[in-house]
Every structure is written in structure tokens, then in C-alpha cells.
PDB file of N, CA and C in Angstrom:
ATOM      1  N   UNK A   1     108.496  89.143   8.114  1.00  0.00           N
ATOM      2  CA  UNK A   1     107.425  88.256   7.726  1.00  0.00           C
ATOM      3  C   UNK A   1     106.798  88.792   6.437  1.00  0.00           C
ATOM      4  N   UNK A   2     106.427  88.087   5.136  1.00  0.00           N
ATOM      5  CA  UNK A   2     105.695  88.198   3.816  1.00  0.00           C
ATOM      6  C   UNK A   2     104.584  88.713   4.202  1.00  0.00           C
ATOM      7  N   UNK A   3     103.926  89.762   4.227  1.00  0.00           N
ATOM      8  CA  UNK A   3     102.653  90.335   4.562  1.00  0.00           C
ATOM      9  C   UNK A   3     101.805  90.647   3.372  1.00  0.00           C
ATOM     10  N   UNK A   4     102.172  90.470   2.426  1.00  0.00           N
ATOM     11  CA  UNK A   4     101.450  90.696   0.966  1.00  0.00           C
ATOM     12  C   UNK A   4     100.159  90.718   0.884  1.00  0.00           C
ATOM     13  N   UNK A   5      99.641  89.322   1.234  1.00  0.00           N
ATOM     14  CA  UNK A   5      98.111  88.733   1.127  1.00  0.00           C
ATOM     15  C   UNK A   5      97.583  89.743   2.125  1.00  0.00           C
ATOM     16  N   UNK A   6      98.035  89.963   3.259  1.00  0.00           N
ATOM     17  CA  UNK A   6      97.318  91.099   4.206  1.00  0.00           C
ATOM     18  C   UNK A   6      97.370  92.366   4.179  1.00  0.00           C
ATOM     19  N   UNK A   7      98.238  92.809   3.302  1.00  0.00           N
ATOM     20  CA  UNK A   7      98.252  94.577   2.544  1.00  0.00           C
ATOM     21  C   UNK A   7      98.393  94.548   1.400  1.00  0.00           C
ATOM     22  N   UNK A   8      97.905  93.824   0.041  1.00  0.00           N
ATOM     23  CA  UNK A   8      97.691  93.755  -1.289  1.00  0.00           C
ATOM     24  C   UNK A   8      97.767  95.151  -1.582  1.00  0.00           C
ATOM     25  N   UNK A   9      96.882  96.121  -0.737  1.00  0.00           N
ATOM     26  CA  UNK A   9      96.908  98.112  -1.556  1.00  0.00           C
ATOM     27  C   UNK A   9      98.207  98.652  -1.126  1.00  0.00           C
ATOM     28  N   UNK A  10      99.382  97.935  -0.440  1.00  0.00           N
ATOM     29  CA  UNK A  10     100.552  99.302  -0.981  1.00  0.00           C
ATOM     30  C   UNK A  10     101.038  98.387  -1.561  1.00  0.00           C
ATOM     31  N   UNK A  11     101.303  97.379  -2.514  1.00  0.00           N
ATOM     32  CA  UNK A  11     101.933  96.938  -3.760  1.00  0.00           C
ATOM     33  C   UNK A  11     101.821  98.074  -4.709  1.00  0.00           C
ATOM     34  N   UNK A  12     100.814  99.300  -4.593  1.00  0.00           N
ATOM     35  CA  UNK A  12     100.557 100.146  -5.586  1.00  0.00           C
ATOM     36  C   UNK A  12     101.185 101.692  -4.881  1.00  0.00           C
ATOM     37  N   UNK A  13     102.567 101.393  -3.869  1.00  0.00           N
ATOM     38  CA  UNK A  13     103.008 102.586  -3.390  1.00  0.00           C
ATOM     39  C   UNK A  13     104.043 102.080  -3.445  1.00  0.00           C
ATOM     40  N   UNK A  14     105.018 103.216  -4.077  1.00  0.00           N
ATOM     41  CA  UNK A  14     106.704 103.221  -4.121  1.00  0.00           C
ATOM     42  C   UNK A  14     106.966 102.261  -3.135  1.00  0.00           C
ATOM     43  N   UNK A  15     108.494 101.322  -4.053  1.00  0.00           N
ATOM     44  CA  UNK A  15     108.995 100.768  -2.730  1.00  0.00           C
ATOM     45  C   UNK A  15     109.574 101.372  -1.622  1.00  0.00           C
ATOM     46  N   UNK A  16     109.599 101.309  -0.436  1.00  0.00           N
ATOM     47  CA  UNK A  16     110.072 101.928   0.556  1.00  0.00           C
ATOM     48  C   UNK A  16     109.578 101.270   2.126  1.00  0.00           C
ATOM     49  N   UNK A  17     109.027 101.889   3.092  1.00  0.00           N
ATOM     50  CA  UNK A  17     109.121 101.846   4.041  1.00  0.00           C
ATOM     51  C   UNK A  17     107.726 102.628   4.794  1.00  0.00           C
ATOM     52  N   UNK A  18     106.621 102.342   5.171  1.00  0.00           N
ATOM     53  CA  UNK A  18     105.874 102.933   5.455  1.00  0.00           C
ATOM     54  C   UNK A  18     105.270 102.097   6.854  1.00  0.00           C
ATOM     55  N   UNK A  19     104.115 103.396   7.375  1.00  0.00           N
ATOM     56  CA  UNK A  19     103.897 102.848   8.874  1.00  0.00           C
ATOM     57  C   UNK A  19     102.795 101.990   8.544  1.00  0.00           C
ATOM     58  N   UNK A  20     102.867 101.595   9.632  1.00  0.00           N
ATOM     59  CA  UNK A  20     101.805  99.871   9.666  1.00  0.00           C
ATOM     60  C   UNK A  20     100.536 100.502   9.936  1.00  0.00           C
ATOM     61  N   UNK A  21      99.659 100.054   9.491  1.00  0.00           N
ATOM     62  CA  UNK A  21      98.396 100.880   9.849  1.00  0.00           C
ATOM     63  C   UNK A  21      98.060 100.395  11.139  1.00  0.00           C
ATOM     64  N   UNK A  22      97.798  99.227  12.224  1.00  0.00           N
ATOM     65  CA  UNK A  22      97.088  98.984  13.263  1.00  0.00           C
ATOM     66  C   UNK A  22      98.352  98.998  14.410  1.00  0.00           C
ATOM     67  N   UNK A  23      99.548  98.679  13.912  1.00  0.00           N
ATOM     68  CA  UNK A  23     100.786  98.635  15.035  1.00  0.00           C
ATOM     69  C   UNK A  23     101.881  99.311  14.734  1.00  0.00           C
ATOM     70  N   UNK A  24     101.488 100.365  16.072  1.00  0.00           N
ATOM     71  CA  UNK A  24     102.733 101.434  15.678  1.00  0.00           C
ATOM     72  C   UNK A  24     104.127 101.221  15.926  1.00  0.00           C
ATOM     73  N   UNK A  25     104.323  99.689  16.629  1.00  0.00           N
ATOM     74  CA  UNK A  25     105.609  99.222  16.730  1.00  0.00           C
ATOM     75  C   UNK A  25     106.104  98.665  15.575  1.00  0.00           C
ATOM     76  N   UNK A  26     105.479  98.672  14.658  1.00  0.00           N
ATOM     77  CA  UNK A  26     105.496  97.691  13.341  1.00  0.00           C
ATOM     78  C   UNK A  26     105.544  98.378  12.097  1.00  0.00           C
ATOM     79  N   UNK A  27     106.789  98.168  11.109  1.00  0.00           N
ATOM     80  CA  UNK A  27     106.043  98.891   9.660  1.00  0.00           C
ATOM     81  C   UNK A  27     106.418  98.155   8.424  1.00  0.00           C
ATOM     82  N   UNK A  28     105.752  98.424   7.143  1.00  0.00           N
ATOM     83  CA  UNK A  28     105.502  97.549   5.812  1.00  0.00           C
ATOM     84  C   UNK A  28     106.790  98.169   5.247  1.00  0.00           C
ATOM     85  N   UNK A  29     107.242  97.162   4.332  1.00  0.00           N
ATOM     86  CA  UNK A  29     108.724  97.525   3.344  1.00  0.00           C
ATOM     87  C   UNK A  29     107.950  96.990   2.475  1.00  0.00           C
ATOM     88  N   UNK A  30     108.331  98.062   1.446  1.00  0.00           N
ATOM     89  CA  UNK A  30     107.192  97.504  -0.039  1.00  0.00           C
ATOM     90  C   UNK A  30     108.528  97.249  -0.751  1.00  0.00           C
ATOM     91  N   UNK A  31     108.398  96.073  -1.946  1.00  0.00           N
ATOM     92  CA  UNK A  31     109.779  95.711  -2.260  1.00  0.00           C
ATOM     93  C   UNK A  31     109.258  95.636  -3.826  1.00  0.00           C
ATOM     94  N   UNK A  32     109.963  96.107  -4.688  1.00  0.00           N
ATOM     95  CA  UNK A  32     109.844  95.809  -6.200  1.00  0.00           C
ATOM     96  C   UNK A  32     108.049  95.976  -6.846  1.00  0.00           C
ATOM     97  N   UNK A  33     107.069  96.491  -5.861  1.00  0.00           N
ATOM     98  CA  UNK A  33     105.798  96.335  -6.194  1.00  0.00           C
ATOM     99  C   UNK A  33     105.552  94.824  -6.139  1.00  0.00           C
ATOM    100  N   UNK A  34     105.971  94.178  -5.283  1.00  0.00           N
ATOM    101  CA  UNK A  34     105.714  92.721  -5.769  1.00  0.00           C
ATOM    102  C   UNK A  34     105.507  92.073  -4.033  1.00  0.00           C
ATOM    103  N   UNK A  35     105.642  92.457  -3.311  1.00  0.00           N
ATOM    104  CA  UNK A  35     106.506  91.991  -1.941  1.00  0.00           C
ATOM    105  C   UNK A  35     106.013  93.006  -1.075  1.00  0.00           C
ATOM    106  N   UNK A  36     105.160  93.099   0.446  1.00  0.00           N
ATOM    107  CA  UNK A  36     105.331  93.740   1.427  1.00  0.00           C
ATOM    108  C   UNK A  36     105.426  92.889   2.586  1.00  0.00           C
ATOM    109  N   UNK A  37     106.462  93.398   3.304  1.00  0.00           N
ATOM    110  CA  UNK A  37     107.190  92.235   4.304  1.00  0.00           C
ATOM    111  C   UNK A  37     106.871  93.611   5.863  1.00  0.00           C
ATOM    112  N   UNK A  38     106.067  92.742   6.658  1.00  0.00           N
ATOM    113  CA  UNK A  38     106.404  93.201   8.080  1.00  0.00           C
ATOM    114  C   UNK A  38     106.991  93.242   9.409  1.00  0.00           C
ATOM    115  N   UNK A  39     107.986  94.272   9.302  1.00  0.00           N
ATOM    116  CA  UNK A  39     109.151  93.868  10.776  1.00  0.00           C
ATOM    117  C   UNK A  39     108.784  95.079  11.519  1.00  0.00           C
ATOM    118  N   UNK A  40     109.871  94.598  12.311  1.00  0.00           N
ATOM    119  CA  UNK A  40     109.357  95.790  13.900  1.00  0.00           C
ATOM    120  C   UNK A  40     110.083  97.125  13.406  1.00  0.00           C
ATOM    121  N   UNK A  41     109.553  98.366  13.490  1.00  0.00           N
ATOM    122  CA  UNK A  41     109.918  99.416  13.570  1.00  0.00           C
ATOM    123  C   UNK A  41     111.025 100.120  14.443  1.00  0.00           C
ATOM    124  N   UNK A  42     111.813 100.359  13.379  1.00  0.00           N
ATOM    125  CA  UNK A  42     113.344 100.982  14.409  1.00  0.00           C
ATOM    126  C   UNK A  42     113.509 101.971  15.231  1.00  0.00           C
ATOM    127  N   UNK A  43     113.702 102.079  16.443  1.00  0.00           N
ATOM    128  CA  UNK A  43     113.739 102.848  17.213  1.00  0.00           C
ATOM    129  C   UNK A  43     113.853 104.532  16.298  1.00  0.00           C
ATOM    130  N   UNK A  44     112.975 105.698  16.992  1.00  0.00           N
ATOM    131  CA  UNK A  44     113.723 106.280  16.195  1.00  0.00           C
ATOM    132  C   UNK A  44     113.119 107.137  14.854  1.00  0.00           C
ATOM    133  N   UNK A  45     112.607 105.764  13.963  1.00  0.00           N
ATOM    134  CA  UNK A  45     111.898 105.960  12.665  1.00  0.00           C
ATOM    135  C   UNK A  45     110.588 106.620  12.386  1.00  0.00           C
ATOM    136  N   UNK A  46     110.904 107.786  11.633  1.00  0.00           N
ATOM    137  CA  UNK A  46     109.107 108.261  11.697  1.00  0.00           C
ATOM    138  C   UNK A  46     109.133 108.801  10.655  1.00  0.00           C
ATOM    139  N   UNK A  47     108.003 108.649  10.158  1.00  0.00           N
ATOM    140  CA  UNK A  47     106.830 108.731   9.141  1.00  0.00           C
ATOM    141  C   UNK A  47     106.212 110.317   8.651  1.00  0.00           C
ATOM    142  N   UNK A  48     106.292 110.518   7.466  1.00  0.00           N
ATOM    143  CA  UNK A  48     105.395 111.664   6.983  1.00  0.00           C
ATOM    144  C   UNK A  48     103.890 111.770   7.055  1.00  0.00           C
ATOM    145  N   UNK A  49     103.135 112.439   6.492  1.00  0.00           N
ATOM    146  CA  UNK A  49     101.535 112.512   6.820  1.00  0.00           C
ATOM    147  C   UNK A  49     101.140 111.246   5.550  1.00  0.00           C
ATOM    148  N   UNK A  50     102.163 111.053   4.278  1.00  0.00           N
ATOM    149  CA  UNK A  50     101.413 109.989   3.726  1.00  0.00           C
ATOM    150  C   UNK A  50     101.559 108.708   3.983  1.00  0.00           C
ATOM    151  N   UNK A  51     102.158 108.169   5.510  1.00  0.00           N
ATOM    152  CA  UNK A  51     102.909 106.861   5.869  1.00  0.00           C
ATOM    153  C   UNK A  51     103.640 106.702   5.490  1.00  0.00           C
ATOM    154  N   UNK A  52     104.464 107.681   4.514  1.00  0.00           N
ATOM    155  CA  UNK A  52     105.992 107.340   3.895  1.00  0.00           C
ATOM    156  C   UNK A  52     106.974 107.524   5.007  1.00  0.00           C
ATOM    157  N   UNK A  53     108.235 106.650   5.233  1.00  0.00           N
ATOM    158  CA  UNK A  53     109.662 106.930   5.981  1.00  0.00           C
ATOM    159  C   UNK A  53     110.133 108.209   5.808  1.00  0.00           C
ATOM    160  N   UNK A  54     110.207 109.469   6.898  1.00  0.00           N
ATOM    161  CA  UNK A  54     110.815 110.407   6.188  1.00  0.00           C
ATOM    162  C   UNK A  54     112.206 110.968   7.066  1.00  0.00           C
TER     163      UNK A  54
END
């Protein structure tokens, strides 16, 4: 799902993959600085101390 309008502040963080701030089943893919899209979090996947994929 296009989540942009509802996380406008990581358009200003590398594209990648970071944790969702309110649902920990859930995380943001920042795409081109232009685009953050929210899907369900992959089994598995975890996060550094700055919400980055690590």
C-alpha cells in the first residue's frame, strides 16, 4: 500500500526498508526518495537501532 501522505519524514532516509513505527508486523520501503509503500514484515526481518533493515 502507497503510504507516503502518512510518513512524508522518511522520504528524507535512504531508500531501503525500515520498521514501521506503530506496527511491528508491518514495515516502510522507501523507494527513490519519492515513494514509501507499507507491507507486512517478513518473517524473520530485523532492524538496527536506527529502524534501518539490518
Amino acid at each position: 500500500m502507497l503510504a507516503t501522505e502518512h510518513y512524508p519524514e522518511f522520504l528524507e532516509r535512504p531508500d531501503g526498508n525500515y520498521r514501521h513505527p506503530t506496527n511491528p508486523a508491518k514495515m516502510l520501503s522507501v523507494v527513490a526518495h519519492e515513494h514509501v509503500y507499507e507491507q507486512d514484515r517478513p518473517e524473520g526481518m530485523q532492524f538496527g537501532d536506527d529502524g534501518g533493515e539490518i
